[in-house]
N, C-alpha and C. Protein backbone atom coordinates (compact mmCIF):
# COMPACT_ATOMS: atom_id res chain seq x y z
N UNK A 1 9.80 6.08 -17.75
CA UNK A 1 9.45 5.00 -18.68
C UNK A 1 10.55 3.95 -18.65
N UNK A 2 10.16 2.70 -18.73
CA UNK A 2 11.09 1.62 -18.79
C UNK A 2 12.04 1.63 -19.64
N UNK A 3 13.47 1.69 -20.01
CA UNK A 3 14.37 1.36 -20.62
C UNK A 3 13.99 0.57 -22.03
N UNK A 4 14.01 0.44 -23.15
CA UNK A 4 13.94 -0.54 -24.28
C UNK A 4 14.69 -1.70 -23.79
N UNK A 5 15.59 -1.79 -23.07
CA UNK A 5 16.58 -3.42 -23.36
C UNK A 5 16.08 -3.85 -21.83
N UNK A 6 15.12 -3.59 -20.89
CA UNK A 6 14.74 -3.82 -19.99
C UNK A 6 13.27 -4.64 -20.04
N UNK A 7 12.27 -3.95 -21.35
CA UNK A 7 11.17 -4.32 -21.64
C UNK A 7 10.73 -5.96 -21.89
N UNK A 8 11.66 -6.27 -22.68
CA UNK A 8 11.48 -8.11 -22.64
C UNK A 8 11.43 -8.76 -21.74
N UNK A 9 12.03 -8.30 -20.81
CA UNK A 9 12.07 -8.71 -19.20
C UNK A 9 10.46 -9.19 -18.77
N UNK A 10 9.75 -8.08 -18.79
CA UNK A 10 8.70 -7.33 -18.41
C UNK A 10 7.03 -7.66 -19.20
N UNK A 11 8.02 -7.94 -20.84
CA UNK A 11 6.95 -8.00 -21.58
C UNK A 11 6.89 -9.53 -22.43
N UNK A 12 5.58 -9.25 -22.43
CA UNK A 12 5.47 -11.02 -23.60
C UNK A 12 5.47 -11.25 -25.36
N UNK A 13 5.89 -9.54 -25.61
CA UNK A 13 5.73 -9.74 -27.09
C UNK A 13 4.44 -8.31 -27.32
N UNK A 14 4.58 -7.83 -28.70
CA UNK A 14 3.15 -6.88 -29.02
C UNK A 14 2.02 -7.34 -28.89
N UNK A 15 1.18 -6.52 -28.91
CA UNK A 15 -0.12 -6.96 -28.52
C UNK A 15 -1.24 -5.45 -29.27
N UNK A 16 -1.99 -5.90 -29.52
CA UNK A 16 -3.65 -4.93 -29.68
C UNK A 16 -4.43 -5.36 -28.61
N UNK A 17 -4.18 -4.17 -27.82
CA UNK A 17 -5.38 -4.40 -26.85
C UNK A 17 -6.96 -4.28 -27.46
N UNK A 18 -7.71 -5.32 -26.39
CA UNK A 18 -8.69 -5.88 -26.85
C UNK A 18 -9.90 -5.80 -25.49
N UNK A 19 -8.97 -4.96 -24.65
CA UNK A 19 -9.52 -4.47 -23.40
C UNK A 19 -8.77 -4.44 -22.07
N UNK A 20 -8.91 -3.87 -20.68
CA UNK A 20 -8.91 -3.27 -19.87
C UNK A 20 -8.84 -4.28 -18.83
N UNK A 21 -7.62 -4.31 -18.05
CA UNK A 21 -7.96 -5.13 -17.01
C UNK A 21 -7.69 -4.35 -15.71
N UNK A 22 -8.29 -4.15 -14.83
CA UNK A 22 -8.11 -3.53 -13.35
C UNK A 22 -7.68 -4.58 -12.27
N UNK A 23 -6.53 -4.02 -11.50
CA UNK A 23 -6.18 -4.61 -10.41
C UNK A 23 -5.86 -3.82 -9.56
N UNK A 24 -5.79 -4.46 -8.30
CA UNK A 24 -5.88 -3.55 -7.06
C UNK A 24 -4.02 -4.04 -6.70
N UNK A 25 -3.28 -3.18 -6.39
CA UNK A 25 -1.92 -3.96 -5.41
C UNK A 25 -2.30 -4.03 -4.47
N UNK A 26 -1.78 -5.30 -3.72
CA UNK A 26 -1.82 -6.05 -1.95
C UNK A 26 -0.83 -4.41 -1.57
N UNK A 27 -0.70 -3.91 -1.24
CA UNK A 27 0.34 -2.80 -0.75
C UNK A 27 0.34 -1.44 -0.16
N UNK A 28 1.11 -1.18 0.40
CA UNK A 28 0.55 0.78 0.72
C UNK A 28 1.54 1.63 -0.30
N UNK A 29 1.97 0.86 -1.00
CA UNK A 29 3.01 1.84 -1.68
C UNK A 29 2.12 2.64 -2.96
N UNK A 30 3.08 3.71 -3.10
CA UNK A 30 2.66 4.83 -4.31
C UNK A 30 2.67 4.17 -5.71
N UNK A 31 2.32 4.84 -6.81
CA UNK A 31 2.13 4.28 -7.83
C UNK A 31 3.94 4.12 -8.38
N UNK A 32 4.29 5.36 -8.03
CA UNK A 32 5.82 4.93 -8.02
C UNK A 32 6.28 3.91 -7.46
N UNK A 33 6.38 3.63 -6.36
CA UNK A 33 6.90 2.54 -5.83
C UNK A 33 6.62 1.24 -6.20
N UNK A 34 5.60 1.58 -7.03
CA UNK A 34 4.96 0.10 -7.34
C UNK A 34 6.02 0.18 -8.32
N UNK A 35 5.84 0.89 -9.70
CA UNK A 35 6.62 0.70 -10.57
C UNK A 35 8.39 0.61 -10.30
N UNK A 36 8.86 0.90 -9.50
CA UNK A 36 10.15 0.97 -9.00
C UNK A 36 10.19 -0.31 -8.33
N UNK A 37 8.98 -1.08 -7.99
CA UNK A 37 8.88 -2.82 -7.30
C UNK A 37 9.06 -3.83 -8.42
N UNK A 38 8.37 -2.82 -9.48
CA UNK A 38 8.18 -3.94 -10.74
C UNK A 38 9.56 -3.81 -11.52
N UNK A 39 10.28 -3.01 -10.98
CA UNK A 39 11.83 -3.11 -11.86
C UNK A 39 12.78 -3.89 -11.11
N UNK A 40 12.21 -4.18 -9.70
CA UNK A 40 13.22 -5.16 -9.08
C UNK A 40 12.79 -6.60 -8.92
N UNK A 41 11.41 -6.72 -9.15
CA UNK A 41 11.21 -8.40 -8.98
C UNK A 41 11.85 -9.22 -10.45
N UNK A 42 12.43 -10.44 -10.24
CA UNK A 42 12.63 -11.02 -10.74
C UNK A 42 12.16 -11.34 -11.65
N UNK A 43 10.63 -11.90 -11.13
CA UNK A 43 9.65 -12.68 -12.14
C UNK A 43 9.32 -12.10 -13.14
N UNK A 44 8.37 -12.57 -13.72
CA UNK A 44 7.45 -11.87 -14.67
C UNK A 44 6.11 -11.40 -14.54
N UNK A 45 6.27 -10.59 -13.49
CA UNK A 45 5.36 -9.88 -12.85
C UNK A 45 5.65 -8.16 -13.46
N UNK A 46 4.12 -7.52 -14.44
CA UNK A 46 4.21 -5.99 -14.59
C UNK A 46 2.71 -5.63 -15.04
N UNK A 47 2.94 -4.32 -15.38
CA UNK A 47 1.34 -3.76 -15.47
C UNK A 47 1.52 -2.93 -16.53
N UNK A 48 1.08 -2.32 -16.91
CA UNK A 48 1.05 -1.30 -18.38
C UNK A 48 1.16 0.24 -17.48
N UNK A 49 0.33 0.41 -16.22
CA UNK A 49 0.09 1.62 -15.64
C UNK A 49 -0.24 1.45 -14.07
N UNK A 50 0.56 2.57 -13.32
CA UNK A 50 -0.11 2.27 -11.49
C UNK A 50 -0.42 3.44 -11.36
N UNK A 51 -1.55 3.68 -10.61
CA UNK A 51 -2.21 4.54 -10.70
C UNK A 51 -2.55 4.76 -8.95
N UNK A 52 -2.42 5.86 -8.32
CA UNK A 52 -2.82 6.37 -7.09
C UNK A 52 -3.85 8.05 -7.29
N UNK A 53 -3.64 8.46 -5.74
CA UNK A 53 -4.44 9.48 -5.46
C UNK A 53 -4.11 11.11 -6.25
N UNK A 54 -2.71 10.63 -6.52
CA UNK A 54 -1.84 11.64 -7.17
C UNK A 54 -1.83 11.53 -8.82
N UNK A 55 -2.39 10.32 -9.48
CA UNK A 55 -1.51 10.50 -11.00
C UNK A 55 -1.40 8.89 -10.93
N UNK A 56 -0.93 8.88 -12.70
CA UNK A 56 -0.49 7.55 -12.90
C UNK A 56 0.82 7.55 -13.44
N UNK A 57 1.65 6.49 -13.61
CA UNK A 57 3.16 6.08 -13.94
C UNK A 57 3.00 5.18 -15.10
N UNK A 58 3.37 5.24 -16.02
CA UNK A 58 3.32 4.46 -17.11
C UNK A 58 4.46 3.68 -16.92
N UNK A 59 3.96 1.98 -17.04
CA UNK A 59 5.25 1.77 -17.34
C UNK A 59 5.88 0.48 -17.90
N UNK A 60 4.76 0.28 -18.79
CA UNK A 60 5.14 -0.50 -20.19
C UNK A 60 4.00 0.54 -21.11
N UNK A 61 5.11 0.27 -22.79
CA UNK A 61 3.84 1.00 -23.99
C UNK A 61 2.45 -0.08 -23.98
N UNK A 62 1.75 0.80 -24.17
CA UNK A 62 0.28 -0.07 -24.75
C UNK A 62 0.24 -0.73 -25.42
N UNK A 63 1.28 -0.91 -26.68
CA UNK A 63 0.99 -1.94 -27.51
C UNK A 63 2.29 -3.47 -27.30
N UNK A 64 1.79 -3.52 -25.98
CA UNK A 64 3.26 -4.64 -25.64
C UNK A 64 2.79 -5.60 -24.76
N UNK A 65 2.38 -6.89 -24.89
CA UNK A 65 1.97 -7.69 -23.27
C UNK A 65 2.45 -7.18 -22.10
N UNK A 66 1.40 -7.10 -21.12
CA UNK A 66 2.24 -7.40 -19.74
C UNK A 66 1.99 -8.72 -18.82
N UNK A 67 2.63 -9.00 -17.89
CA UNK A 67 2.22 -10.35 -17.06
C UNK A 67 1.37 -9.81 -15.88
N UNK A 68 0.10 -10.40 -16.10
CA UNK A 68 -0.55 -9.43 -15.01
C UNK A 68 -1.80 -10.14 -14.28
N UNK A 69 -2.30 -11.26 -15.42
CA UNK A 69 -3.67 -12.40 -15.13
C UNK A 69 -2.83 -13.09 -14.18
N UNK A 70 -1.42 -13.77 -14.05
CA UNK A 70 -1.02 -14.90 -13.58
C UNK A 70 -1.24 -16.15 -14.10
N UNK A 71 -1.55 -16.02 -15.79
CA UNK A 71 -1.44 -17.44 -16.41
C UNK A 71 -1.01 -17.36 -17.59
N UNK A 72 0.76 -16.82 -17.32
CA UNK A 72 1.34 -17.07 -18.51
C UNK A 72 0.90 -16.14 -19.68
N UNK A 73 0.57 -17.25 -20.80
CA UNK A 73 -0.22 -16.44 -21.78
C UNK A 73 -1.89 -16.33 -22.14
N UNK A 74 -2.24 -16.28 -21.15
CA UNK A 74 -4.04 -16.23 -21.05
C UNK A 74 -4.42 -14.72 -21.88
N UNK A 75 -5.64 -14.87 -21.84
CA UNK A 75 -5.83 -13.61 -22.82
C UNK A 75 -6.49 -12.49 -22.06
N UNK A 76 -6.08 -12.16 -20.85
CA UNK A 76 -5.87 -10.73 -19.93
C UNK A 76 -4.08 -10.92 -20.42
N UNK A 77 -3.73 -11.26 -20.86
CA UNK A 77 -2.27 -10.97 -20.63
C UNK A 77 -1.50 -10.70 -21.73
N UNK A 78 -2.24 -11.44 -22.98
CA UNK A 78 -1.80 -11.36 -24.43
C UNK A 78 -2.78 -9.97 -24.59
N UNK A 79 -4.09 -10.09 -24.14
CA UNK A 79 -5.00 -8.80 -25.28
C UNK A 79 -5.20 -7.87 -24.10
N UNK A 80 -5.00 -7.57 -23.01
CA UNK A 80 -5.53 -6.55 -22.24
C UNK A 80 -4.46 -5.42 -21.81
N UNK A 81 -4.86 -3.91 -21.32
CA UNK A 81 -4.01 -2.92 -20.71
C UNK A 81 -4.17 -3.27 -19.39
N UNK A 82 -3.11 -3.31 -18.78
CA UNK A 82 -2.83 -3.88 -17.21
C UNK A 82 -2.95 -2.42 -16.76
N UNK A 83 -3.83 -2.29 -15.74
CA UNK A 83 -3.83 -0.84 -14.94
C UNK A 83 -4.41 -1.69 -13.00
N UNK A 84 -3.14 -1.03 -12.17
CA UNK A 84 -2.68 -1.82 -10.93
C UNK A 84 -3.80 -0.44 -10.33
N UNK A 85 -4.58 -0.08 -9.48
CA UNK A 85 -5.12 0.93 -8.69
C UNK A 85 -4.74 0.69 -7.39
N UNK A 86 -3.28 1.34 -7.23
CA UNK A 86 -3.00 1.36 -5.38
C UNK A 86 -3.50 1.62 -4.59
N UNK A 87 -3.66 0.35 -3.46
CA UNK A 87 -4.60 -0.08 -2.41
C UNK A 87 -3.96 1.24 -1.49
N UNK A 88 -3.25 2.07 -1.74
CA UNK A 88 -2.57 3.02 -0.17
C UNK A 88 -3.38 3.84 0.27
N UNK A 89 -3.74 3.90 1.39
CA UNK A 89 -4.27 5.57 2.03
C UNK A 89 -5.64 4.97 2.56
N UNK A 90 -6.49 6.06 2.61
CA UNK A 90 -8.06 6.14 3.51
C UNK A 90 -8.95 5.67 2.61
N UNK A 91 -9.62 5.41 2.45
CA UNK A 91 -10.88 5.24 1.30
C UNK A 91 -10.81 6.42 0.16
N UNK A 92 -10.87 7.74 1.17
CA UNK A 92 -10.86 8.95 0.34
C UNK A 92 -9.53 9.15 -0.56
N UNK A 93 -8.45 8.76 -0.05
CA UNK A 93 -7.81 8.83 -1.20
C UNK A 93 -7.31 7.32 -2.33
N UNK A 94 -8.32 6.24 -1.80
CA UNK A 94 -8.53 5.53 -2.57
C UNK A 94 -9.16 5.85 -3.50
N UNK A 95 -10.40 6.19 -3.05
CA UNK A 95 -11.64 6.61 -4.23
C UNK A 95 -10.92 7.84 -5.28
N UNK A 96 -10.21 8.64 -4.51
CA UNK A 96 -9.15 9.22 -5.98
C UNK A 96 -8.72 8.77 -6.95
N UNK A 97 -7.81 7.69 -6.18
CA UNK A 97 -7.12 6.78 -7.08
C UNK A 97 -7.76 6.33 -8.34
N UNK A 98 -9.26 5.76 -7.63
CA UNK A 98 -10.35 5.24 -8.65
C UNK A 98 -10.89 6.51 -9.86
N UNK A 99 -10.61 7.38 -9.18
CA UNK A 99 -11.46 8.91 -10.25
C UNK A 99 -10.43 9.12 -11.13
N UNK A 100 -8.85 8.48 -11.16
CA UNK A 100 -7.86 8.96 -11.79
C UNK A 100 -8.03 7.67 -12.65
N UNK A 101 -8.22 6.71 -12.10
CA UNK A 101 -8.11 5.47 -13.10
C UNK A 101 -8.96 5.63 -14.41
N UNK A 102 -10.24 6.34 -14.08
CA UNK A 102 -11.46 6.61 -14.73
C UNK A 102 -11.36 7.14 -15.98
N UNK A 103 -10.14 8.65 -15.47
CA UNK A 103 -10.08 9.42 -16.18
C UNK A 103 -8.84 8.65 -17.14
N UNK A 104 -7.76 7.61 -16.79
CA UNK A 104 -6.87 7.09 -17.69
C UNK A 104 -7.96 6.18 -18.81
N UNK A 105 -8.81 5.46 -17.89
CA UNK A 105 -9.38 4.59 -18.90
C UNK A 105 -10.18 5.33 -20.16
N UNK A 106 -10.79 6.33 -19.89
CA UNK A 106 -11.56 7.61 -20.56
C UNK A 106 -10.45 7.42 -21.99
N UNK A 107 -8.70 8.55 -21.33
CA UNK A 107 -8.18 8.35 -22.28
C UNK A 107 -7.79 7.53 -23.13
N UNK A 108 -7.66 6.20 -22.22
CA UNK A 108 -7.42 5.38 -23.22
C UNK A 108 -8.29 4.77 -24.58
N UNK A 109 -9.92 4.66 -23.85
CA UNK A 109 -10.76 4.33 -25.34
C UNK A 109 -10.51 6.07 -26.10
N UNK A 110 -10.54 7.05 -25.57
CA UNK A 110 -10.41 8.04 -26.75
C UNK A 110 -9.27 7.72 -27.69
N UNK A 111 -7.92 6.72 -27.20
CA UNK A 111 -7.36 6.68 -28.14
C UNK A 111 -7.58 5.69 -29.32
N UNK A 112 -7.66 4.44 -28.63
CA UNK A 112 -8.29 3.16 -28.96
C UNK A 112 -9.64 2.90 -29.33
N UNK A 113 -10.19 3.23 -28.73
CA UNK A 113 -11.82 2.96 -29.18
C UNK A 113 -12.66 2.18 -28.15
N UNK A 114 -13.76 1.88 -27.84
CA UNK A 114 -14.37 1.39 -26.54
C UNK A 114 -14.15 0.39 -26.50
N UNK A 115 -13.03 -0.27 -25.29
CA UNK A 115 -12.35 -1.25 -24.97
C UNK A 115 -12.81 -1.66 -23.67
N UNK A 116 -13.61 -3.06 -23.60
CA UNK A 116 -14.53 -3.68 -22.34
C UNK A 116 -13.39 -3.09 -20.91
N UNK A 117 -13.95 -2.81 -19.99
CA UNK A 117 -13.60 -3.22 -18.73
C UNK A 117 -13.43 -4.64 -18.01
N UNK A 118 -12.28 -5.31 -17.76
CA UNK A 118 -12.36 -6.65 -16.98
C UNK A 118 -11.65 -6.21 -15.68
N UNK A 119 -12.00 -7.06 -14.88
CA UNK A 119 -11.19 -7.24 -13.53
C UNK A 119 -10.10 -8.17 -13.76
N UNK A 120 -9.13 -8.64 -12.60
CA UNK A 120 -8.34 -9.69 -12.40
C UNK A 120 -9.14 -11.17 -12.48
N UNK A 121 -10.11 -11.05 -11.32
CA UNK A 121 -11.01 -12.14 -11.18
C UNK A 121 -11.39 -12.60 -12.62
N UNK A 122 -11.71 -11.93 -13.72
CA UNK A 122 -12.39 -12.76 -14.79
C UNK A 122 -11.27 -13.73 -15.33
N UNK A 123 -10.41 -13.31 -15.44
CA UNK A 123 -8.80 -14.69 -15.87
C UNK A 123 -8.49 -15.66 -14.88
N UNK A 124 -8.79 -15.28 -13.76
CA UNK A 124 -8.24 -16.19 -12.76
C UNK A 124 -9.37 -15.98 -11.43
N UNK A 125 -10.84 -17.17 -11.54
CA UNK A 125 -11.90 -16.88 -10.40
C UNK A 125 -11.61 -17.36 -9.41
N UNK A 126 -10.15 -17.87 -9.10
CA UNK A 126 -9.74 -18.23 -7.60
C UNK A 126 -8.83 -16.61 -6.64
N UNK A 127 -8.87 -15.75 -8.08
CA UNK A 127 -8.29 -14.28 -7.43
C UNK A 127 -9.49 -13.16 -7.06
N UNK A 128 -9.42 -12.85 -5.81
CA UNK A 128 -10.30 -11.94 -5.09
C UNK A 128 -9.26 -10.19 -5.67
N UNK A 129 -9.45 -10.42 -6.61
CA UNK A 129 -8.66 -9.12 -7.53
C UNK A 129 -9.64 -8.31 -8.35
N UNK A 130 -9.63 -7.05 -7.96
CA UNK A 130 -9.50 -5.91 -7.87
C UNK A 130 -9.94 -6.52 -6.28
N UNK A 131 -9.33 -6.57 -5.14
CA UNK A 131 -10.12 -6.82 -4.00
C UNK A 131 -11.00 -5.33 -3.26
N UNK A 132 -9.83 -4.48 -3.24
CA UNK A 132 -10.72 -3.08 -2.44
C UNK A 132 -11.87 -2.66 -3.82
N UNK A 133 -11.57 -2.91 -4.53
CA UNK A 133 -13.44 -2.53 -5.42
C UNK A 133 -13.62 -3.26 -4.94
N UNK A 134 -13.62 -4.63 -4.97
CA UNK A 134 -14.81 -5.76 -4.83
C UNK A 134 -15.48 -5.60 -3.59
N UNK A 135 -14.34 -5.31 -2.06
CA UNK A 135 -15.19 -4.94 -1.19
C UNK A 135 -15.87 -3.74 -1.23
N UNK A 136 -15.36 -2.38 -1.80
CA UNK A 136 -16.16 -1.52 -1.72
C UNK A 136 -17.70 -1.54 -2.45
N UNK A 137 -17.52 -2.17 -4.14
CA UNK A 137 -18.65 -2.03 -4.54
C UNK A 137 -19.26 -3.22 -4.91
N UNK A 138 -19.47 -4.10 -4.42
CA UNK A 138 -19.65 -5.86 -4.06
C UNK A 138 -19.44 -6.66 -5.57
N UNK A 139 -19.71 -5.82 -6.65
CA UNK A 139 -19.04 -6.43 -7.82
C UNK A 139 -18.81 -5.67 -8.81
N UNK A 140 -18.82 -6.15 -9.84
CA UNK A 140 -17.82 -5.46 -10.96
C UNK A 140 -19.12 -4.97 -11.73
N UNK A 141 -20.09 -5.20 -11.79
CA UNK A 141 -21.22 -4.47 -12.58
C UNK A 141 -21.80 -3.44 -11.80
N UNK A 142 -21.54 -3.26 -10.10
CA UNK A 142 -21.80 -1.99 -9.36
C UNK A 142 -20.85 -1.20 -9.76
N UNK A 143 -19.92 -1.77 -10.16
CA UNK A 143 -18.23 -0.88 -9.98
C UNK A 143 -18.82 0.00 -11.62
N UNK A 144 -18.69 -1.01 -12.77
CA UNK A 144 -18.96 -0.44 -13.56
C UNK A 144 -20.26 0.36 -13.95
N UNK A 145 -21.13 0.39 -13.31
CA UNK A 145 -22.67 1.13 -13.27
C UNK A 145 -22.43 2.26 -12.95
N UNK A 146 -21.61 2.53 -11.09
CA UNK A 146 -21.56 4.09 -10.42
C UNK A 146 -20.52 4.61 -11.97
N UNK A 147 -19.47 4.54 -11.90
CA UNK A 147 -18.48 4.62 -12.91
C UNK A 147 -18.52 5.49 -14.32
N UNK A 148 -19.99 4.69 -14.79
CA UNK A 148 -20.51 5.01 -16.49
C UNK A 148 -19.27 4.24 -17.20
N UNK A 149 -18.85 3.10 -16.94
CA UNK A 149 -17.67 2.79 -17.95
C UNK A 149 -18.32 1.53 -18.40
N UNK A 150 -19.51 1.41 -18.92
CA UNK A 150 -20.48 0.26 -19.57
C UNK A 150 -19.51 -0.31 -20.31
N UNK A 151 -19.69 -1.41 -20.98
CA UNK A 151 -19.00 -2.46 -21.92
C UNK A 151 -19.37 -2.07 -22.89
């Protein structure tokens, strides 16, 4: 878990999530590595959770912005849980990745309560984000149909 005097870095202030945003990383790296990427970039680039074939890494709290739409303070970024689904491996252990995400998002409305599913693309329609869903399941209402994670 991130450090407390590291988090401001990272974060934009508290937040009530108000829903779910999925992104895919450009990358082959592990969900670790992602999070161990997000402690060395500069910017203000982070996610709430990275998630692979193995498990997920938490690594901002839920109730904290992360920078994750790419517009500042847009509202994927003020009201949503950032969850990154690493692009690494074969399909098959992509589609893991995706069965683990499932099962985080699961937990998360059990904690919260039924919190919409968004992609990247809905904050920003010039980003081909979640890209490996988008190519695998041509959009976000196939994605969410096979899934059962209705709005």
């Amino acid at each position: 878990m991130i450090e407390k005097n590291l988090e401001l870095q990272f974060s934009g202030g508290d937040m009530k999530a108000l829903g779910i945003t999925i992104h895919n990383t450009n990358n082959e790296f592990t969900a670790q590595e992602n999070y161990d990427l997000m402690l060395k970039v500069t910017g203000s680039y982070s996610a709430h959770f990275f998630v692979d074939s193995c498990g997920a890494v938490q690594a901002l709290p839920i109730d904290v912005q992360a920078f994750h739409t790419g517009k500042a303070y847009d509202q994927g970024n003020r009201n949503t849980i950032a969850i990154e689904i690493c692009s690494r491996g074969s399909d098959e252990e992509f589609i893991t990745a995706v069965e683990n995400t499932v099962l985080l998002i699961s937990m998360l409305r059990n904690k919260l309560g039924s919190l919409p599913v968004y992609f990247h693309n809905d904050f920003d329609r010039y980003m081909y984000c979640p890209h490996r869903i988008l190519d695998m399941y041509k959009s976000k209402k196939n994605f969410i149909r096979r899934w059962n994670l209705g709005n």
